[in-house]
N, C-alpha and C. Protein backbone atom coordinates (compact mmCIF):
# COMPACT_ATOMS: atom_id res chain seq x y z
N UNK A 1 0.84 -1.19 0.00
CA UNK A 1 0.00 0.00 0.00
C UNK A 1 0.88 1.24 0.00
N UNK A 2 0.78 2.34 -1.24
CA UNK A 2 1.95 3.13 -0.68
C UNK A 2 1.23 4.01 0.25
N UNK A 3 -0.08 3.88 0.93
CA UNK A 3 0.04 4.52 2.26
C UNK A 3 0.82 4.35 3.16
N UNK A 4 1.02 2.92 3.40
CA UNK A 4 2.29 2.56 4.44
C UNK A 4 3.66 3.18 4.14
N UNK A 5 3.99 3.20 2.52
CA UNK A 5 5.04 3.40 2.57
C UNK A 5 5.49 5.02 2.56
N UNK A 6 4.27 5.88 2.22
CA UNK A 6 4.26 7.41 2.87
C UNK A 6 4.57 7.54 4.44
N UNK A 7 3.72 6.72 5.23
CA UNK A 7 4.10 6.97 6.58
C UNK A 7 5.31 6.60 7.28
N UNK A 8 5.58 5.81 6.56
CA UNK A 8 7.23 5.05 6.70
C UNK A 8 8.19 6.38 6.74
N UNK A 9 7.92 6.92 5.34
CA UNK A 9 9.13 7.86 5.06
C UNK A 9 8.84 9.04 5.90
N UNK A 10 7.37 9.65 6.38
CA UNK A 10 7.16 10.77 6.88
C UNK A 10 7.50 10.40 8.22
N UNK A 11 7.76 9.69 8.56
CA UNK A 11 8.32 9.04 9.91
C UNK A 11 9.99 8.94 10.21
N UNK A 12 10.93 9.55 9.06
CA UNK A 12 12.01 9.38 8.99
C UNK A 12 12.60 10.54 8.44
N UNK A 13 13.21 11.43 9.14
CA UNK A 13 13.43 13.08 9.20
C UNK A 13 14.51 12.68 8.21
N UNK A 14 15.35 11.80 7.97
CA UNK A 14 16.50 11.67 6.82
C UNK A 14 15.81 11.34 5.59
N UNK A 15 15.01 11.01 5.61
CA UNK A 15 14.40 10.90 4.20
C UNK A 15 13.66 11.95 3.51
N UNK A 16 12.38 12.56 4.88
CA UNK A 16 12.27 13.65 4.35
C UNK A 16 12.92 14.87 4.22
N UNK A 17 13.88 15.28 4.43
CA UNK A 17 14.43 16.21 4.13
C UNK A 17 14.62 16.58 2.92
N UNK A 18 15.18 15.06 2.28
CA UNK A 18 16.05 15.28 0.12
C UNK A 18 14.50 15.62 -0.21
N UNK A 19 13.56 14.88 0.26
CA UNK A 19 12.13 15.07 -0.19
C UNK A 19 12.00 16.75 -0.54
N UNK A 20 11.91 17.33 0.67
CA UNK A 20 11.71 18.87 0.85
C UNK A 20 12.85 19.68 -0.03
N UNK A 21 14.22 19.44 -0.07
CA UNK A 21 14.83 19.95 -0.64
C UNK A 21 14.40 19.95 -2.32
N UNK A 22 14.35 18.98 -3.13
CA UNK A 22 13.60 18.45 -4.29
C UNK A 22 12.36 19.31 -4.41
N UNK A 23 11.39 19.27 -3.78
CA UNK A 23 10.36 19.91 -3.85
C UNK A 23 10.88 21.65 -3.98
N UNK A 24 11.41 22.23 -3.07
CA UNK A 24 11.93 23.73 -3.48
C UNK A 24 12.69 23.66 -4.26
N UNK A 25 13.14 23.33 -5.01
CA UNK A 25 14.06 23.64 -6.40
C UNK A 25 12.51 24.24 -7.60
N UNK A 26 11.39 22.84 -7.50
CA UNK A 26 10.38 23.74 -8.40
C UNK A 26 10.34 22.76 -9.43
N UNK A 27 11.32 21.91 -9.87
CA UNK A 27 11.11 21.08 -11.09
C UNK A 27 10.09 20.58 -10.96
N UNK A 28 9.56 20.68 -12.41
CA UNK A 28 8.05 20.07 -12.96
C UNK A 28 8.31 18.52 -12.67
N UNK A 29 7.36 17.83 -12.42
CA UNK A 29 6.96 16.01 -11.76
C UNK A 29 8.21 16.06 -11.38
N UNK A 30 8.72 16.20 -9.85
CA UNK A 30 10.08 15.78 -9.59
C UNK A 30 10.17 14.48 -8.20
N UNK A 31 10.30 13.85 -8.43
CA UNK A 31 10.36 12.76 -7.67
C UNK A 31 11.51 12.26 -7.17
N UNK A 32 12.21 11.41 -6.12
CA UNK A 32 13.28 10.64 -5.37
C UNK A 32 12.58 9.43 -5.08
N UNK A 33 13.40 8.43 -5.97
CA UNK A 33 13.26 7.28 -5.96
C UNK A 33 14.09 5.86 -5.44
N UNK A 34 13.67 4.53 -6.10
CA UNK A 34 14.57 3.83 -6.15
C UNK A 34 14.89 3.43 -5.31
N UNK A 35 16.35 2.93 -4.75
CA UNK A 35 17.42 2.63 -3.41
C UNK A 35 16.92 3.11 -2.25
N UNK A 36 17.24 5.38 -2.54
CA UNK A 36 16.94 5.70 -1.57
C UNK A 36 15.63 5.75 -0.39
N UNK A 37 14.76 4.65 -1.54
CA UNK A 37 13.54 4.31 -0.32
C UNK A 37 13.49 2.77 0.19
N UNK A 38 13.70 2.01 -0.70
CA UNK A 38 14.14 0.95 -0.79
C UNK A 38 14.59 0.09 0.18
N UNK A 39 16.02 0.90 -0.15
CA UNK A 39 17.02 0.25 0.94
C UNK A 39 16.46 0.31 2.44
N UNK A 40 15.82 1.99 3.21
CA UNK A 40 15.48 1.89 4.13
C UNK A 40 14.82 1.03 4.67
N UNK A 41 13.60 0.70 3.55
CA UNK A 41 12.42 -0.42 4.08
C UNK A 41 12.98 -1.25 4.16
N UNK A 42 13.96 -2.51 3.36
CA UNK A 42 14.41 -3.68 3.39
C UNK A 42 15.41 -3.78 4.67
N UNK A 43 16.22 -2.62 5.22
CA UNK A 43 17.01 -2.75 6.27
C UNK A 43 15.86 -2.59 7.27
N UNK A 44 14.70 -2.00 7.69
CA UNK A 44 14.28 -2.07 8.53
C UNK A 44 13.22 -3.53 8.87
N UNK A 45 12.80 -3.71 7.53
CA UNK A 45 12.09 -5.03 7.72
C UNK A 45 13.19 -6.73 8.26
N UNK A 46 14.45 -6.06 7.79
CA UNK A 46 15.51 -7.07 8.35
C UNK A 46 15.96 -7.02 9.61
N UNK A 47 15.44 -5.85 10.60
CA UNK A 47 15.85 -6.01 11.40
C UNK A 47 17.57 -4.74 11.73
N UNK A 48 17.61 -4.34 10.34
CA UNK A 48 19.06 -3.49 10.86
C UNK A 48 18.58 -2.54 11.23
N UNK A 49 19.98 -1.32 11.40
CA UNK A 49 19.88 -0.12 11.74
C UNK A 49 19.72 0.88 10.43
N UNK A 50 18.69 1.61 11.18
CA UNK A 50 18.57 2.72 9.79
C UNK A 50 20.33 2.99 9.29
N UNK A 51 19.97 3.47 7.92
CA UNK A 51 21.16 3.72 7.54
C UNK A 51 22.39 2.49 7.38
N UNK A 52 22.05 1.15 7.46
CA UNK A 52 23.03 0.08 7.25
C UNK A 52 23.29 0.12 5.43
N UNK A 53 22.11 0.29 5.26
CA UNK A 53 22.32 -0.48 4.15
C UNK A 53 22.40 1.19 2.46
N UNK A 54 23.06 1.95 2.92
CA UNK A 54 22.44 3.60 2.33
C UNK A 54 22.77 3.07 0.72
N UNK A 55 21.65 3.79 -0.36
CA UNK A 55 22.12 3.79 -1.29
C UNK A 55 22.51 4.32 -1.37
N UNK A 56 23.96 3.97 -3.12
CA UNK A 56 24.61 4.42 -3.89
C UNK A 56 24.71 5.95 -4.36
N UNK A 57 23.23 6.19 -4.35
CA UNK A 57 23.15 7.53 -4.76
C UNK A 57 21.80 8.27 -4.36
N UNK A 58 21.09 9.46 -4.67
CA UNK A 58 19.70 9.82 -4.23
C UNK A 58 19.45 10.23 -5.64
N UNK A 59 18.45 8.85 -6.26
CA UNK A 59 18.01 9.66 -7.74
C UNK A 59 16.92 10.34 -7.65
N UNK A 60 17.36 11.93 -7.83
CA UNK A 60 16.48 13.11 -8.20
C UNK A 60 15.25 12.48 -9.64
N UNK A 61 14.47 12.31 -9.75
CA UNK A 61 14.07 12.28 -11.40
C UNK A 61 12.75 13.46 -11.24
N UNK A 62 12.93 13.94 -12.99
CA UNK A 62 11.82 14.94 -13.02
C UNK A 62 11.43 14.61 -14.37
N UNK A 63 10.90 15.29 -14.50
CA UNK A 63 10.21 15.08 -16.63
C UNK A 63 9.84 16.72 -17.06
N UNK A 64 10.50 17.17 -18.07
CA UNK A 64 10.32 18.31 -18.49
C UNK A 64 11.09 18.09 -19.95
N UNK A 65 10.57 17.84 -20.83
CA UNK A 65 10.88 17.65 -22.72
C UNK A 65 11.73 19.11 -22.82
N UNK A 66 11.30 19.99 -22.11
CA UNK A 66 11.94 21.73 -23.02
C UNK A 66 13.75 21.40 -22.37
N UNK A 67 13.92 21.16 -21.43
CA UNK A 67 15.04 20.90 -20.86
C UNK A 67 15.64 19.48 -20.87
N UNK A 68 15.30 18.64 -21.61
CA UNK A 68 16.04 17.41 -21.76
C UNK A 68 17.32 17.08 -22.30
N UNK A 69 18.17 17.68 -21.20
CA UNK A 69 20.05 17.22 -21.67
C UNK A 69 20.52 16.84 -20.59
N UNK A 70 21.56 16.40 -20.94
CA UNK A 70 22.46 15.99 -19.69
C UNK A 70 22.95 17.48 -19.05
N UNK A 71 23.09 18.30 -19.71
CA UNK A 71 23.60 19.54 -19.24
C UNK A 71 23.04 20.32 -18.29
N UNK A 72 21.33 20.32 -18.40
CA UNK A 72 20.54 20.53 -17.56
C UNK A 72 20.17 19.37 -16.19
N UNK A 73 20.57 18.53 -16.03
CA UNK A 73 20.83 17.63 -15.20
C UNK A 73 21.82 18.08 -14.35
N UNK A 74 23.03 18.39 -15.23
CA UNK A 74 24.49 18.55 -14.45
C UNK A 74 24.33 19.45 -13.36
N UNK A 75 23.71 20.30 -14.13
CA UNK A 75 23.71 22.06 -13.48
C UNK A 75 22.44 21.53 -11.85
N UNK A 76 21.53 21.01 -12.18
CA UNK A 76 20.89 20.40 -10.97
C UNK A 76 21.58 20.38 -9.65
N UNK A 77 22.36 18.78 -10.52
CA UNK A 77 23.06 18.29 -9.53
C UNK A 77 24.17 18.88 -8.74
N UNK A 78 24.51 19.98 -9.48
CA UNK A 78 25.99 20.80 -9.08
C UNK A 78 25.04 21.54 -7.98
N UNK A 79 23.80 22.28 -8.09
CA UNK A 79 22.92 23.17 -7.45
C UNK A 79 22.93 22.34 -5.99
N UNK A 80 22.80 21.15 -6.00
CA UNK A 80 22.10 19.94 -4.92
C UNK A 80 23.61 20.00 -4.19
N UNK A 81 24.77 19.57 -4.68
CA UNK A 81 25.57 18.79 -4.30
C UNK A 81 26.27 20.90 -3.22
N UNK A 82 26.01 21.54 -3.87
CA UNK A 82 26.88 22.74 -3.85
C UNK A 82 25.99 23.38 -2.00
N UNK A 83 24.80 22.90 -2.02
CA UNK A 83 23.81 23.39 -0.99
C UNK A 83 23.71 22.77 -0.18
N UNK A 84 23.82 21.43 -0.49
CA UNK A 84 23.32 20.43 0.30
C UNK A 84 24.53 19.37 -0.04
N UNK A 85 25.81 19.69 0.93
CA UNK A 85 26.74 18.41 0.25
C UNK A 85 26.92 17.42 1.29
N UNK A 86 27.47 16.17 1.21
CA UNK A 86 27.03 14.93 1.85
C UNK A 86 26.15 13.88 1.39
N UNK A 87 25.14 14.72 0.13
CA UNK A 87 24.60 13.34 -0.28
C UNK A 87 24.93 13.31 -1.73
N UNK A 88 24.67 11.93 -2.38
CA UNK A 88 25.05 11.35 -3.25
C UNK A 88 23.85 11.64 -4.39
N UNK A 89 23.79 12.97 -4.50
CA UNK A 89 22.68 13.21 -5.43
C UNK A 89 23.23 13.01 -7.14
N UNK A 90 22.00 12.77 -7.51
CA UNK A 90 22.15 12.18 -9.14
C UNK A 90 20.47 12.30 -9.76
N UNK A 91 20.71 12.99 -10.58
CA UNK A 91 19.48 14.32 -11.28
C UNK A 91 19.19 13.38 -12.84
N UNK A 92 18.11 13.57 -12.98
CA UNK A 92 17.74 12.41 -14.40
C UNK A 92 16.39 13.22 -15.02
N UNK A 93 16.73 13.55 -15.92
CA UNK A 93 15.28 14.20 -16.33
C UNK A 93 14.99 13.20 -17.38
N UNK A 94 13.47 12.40 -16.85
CA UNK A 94 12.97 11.10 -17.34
C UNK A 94 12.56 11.54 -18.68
N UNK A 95 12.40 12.57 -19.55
CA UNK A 95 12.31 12.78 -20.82
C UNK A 95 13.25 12.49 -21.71
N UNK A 96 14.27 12.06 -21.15
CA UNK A 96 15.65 11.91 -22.33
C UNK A 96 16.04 10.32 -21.96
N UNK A 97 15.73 9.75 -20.98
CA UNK A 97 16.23 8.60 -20.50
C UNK A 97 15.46 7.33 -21.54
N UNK A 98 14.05 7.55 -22.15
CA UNK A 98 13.53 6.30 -22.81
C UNK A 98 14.15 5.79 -23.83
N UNK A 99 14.59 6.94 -24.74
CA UNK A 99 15.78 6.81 -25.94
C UNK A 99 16.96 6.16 -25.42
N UNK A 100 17.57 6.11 -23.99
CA UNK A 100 18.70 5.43 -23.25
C UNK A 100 18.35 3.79 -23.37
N UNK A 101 17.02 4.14 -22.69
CA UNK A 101 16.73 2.60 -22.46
C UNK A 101 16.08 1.91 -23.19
N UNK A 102 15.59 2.04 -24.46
CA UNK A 102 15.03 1.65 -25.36
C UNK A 102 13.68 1.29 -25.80
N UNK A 103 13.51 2.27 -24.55
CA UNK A 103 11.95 2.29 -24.40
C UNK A 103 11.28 3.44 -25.99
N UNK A 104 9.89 3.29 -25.69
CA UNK A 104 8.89 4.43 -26.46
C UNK A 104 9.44 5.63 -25.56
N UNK A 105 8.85 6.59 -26.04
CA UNK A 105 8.79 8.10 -25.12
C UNK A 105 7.89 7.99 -23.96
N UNK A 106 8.64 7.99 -22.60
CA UNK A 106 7.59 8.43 -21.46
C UNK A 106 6.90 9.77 -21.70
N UNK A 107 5.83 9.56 -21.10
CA UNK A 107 4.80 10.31 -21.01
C UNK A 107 4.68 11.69 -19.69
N UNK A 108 5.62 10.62 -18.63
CA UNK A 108 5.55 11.83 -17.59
C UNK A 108 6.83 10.96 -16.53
N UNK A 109 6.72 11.13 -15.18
CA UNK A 109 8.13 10.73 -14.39
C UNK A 109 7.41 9.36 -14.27
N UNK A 110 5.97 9.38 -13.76
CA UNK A 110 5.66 8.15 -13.22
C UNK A 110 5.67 6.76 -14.66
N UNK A 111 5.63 7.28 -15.63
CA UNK A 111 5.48 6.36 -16.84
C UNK A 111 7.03 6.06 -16.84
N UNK A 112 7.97 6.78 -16.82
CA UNK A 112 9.23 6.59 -16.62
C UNK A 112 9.33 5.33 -15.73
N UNK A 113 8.78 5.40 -13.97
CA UNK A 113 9.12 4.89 -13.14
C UNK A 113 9.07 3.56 -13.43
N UNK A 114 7.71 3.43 -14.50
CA UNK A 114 6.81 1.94 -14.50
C UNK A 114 8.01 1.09 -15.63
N UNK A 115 8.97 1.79 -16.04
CA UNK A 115 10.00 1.26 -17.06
C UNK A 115 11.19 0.53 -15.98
N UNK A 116 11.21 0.75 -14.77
CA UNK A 116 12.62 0.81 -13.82
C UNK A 116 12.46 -1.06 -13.58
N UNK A 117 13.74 -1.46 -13.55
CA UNK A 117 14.19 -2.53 -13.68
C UNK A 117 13.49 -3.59 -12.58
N UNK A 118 13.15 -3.18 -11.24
CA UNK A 118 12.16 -4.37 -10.66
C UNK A 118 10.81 -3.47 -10.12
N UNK A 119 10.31 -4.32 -9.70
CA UNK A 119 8.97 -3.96 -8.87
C UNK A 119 9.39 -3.29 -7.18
N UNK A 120 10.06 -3.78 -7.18
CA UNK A 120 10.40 -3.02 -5.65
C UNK A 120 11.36 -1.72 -5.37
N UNK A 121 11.65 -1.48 -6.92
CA UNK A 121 12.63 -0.64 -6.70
C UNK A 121 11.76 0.62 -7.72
N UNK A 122 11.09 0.06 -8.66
CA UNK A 122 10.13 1.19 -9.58
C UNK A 122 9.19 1.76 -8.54
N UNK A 123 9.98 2.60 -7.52
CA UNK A 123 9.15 3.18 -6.59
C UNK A 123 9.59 4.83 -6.51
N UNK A 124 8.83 5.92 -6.08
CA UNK A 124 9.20 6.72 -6.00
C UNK A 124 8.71 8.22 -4.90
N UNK A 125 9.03 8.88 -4.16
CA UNK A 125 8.41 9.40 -3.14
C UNK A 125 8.61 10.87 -3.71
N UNK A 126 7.22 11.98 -3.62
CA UNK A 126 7.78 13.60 -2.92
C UNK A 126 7.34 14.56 -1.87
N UNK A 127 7.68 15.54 -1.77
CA UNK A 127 6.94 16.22 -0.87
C UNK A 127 6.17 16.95 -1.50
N UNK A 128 4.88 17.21 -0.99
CA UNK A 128 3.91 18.08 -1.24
C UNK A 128 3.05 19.05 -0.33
N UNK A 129 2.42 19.79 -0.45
CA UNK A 129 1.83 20.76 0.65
C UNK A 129 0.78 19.73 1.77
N UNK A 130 0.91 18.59 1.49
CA UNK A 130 0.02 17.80 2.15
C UNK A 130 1.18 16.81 2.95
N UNK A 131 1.96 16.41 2.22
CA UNK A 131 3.09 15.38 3.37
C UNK A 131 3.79 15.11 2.08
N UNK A 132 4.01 13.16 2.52
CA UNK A 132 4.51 12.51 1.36
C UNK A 132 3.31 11.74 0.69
N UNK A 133 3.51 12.05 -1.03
CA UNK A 133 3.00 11.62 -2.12
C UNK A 133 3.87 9.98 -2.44
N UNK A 134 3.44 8.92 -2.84
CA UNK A 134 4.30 8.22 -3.43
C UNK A 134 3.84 7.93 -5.13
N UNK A 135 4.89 7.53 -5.80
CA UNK A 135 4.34 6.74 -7.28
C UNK A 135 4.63 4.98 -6.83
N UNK A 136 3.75 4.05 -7.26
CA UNK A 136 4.44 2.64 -6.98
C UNK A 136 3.95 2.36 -8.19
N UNK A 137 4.01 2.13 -9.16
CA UNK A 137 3.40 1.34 -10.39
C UNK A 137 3.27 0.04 -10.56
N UNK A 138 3.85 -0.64 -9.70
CA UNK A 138 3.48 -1.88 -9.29
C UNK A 138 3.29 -2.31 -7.80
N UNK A 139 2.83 -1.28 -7.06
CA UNK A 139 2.20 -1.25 -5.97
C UNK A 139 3.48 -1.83 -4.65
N UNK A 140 3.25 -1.72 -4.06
CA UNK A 140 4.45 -2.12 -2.75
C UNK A 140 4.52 -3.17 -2.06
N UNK A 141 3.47 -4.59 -2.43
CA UNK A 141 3.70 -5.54 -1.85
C UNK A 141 5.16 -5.92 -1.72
N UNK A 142 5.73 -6.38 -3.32
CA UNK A 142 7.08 -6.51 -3.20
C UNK A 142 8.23 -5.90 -2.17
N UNK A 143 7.70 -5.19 -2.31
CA UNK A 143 8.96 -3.84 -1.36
C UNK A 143 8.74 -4.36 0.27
N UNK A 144 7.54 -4.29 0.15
CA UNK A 144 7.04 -4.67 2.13
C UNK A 144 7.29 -6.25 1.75
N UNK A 145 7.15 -6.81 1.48
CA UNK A 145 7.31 -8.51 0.94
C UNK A 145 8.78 -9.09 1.10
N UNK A 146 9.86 -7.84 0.93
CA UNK A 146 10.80 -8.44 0.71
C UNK A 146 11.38 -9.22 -0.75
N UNK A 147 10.37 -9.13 -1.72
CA UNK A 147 10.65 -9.73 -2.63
C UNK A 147 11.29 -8.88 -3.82
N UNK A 148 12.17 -9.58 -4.69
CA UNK A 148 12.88 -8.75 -5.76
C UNK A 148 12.69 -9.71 -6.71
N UNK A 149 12.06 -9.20 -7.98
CA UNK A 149 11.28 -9.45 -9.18
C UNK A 149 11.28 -8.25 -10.15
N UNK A 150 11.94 -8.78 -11.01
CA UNK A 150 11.75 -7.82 -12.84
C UNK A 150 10.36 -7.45 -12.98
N UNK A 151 10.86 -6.17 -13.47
CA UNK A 151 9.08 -5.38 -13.76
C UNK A 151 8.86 -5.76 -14.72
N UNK A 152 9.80 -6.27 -15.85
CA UNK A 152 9.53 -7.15 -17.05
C UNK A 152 9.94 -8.27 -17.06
N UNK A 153 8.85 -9.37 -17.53
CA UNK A 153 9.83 -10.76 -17.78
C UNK A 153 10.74 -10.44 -18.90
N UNK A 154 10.55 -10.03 -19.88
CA UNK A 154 11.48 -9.46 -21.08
C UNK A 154 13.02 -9.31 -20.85
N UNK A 155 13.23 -8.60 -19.28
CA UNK A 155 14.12 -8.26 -18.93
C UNK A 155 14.55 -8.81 -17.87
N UNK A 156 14.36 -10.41 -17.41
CA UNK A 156 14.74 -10.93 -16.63
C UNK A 156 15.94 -11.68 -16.91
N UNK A 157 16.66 -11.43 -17.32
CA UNK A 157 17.99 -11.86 -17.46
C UNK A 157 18.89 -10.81 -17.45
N UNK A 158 18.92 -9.77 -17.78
CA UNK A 158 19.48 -8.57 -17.01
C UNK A 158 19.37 -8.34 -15.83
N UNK A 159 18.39 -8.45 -15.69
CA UNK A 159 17.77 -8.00 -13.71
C UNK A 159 18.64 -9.04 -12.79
N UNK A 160 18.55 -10.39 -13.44
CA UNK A 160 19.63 -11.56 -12.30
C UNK A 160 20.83 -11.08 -12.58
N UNK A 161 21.34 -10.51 -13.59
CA UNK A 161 22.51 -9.80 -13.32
C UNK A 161 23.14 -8.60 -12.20
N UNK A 162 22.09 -7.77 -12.38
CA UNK A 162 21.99 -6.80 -11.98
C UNK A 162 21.89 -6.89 -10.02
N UNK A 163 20.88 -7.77 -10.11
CA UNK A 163 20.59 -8.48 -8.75
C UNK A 163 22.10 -8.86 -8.13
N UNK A 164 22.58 -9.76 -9.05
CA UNK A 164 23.94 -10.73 -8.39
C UNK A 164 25.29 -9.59 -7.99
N UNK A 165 24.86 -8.46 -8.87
CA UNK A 165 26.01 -7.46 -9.30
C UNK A 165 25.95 -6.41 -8.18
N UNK A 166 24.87 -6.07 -7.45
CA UNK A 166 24.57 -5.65 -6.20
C UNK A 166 24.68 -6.50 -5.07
N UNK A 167 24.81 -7.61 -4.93
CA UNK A 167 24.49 -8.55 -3.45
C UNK A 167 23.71 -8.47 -2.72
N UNK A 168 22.16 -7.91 -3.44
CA UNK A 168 21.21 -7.62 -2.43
C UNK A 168 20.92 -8.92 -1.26
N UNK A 169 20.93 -9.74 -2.29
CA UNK A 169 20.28 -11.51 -0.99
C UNK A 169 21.62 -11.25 -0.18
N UNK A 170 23.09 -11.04 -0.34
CA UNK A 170 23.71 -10.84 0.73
C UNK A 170 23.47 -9.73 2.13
N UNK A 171 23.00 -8.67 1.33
CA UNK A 171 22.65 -7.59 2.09
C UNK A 171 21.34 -8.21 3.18
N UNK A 172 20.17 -8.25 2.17
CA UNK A 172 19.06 -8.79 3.28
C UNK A 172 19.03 -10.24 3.06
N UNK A 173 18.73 -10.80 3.69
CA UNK A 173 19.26 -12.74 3.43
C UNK A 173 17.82 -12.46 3.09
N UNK A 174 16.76 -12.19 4.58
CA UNK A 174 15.35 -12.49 3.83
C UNK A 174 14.56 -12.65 2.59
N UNK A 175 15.52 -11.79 1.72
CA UNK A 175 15.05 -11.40 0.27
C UNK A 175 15.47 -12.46 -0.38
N UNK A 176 13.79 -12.68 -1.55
CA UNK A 176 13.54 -13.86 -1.95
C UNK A 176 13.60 -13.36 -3.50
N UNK A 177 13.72 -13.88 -4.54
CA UNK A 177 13.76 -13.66 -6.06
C UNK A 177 13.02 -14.15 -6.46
N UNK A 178 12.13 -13.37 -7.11
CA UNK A 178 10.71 -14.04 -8.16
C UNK A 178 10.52 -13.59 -9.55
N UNK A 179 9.87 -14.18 -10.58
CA UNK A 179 10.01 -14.07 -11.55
C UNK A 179 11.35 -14.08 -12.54
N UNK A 180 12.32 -15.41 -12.21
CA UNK A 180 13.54 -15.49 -12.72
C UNK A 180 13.48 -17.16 -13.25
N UNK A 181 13.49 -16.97 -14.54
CA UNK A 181 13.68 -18.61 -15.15
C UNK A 181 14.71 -19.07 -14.70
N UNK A 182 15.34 -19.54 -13.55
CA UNK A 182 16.80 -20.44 -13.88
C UNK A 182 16.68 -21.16 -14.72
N UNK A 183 18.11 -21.42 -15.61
CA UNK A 183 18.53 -22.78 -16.47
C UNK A 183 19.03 -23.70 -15.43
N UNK A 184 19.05 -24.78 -15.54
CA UNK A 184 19.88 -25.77 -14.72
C UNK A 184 21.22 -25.60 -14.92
N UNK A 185 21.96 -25.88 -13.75
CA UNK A 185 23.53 -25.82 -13.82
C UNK A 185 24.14 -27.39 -14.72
């Protein structure tokens, strides 16, 4: 339910903060996704300490076609990193990224999101004059579940890569893998 997973994050002054910061910059659909929600839930449903498990980075994403370059990204991130330094910010304006990934043209951030490599991770949180908003496009069982599963079967042979290439089952043992054909050894 991403009600739970709004109250989760509005319950966690380190999370909302990038939230709030993101939100005053002003970018059109701007969202923080991915890891940086991710990870929290899976370390807390395991039992660690907040912050064991931090992602890699805090992906900023927004969607705005008039500004779609890397250049306008850069300048973001230089804005984020220059104000607010200590975190691992990384700025993506989801209008230029479908041509990356070989997708059609997204439509907006959340059509973007529904492209992201699993179900538990195609998640995304912001702040708004009301609290936290979430996007889940495939809803948050997975995420509260513990489970890690390709948002595409199409792309389930990348994703066990991707999976093995992170050590998530090392990170949380609990975490279970679904939707993955093994071949036999």
């Amino acid at each position: 339910m991403p009600e739970a997973l709004a109250r989760f994050i509005a319950a966690r002054p380190d999370l909302v903060a990038p939230l709030r910061i993101v939100a005053a910059l002003g970018l059109p659909d701007a969202w923080i996704g991915a890891g940086f929600l991710r990870n929290p839930v899976w370390d807390d449903l395991s039992g660690l300490a907040p912050g064991s498990n931090p992602p890699g980075d805090v992906d900023v994403v927004w969607f705005d076609p008039a500004r779609a370059t890397a250049a306008a990204d850069a300048a973001i991130e230089a804005t984020l990193r220059a104000s607010h330094p200590g975190l691992p910010w990384s700025v993506r304006n989801q209008s230029r990224m479908a041509a990356r990934n070989g997708d059609a043209p997204y439509t907006s951030t959340a059509d973007a999101i529904a492209h992201w490599p699993e179900t538990a991770t195609a998640i995304a949180a912001r702040w708004t004059g009301d609290g936290v908003e979430v996007a889940a496009p495939y809803g948050t069982a997975d995420l509260f579940g513990l489970v890690l599963r390709p948002a595409s079967p199409a792309r389930a042979e990348a994703f066990a890569a991707r999976a093995a290439a992170r050590g998530w089952t090392r990170r949380w043992p609990r975490l279970t893998m679904a939707g993955i054909n093994r071949s036999p050894a």
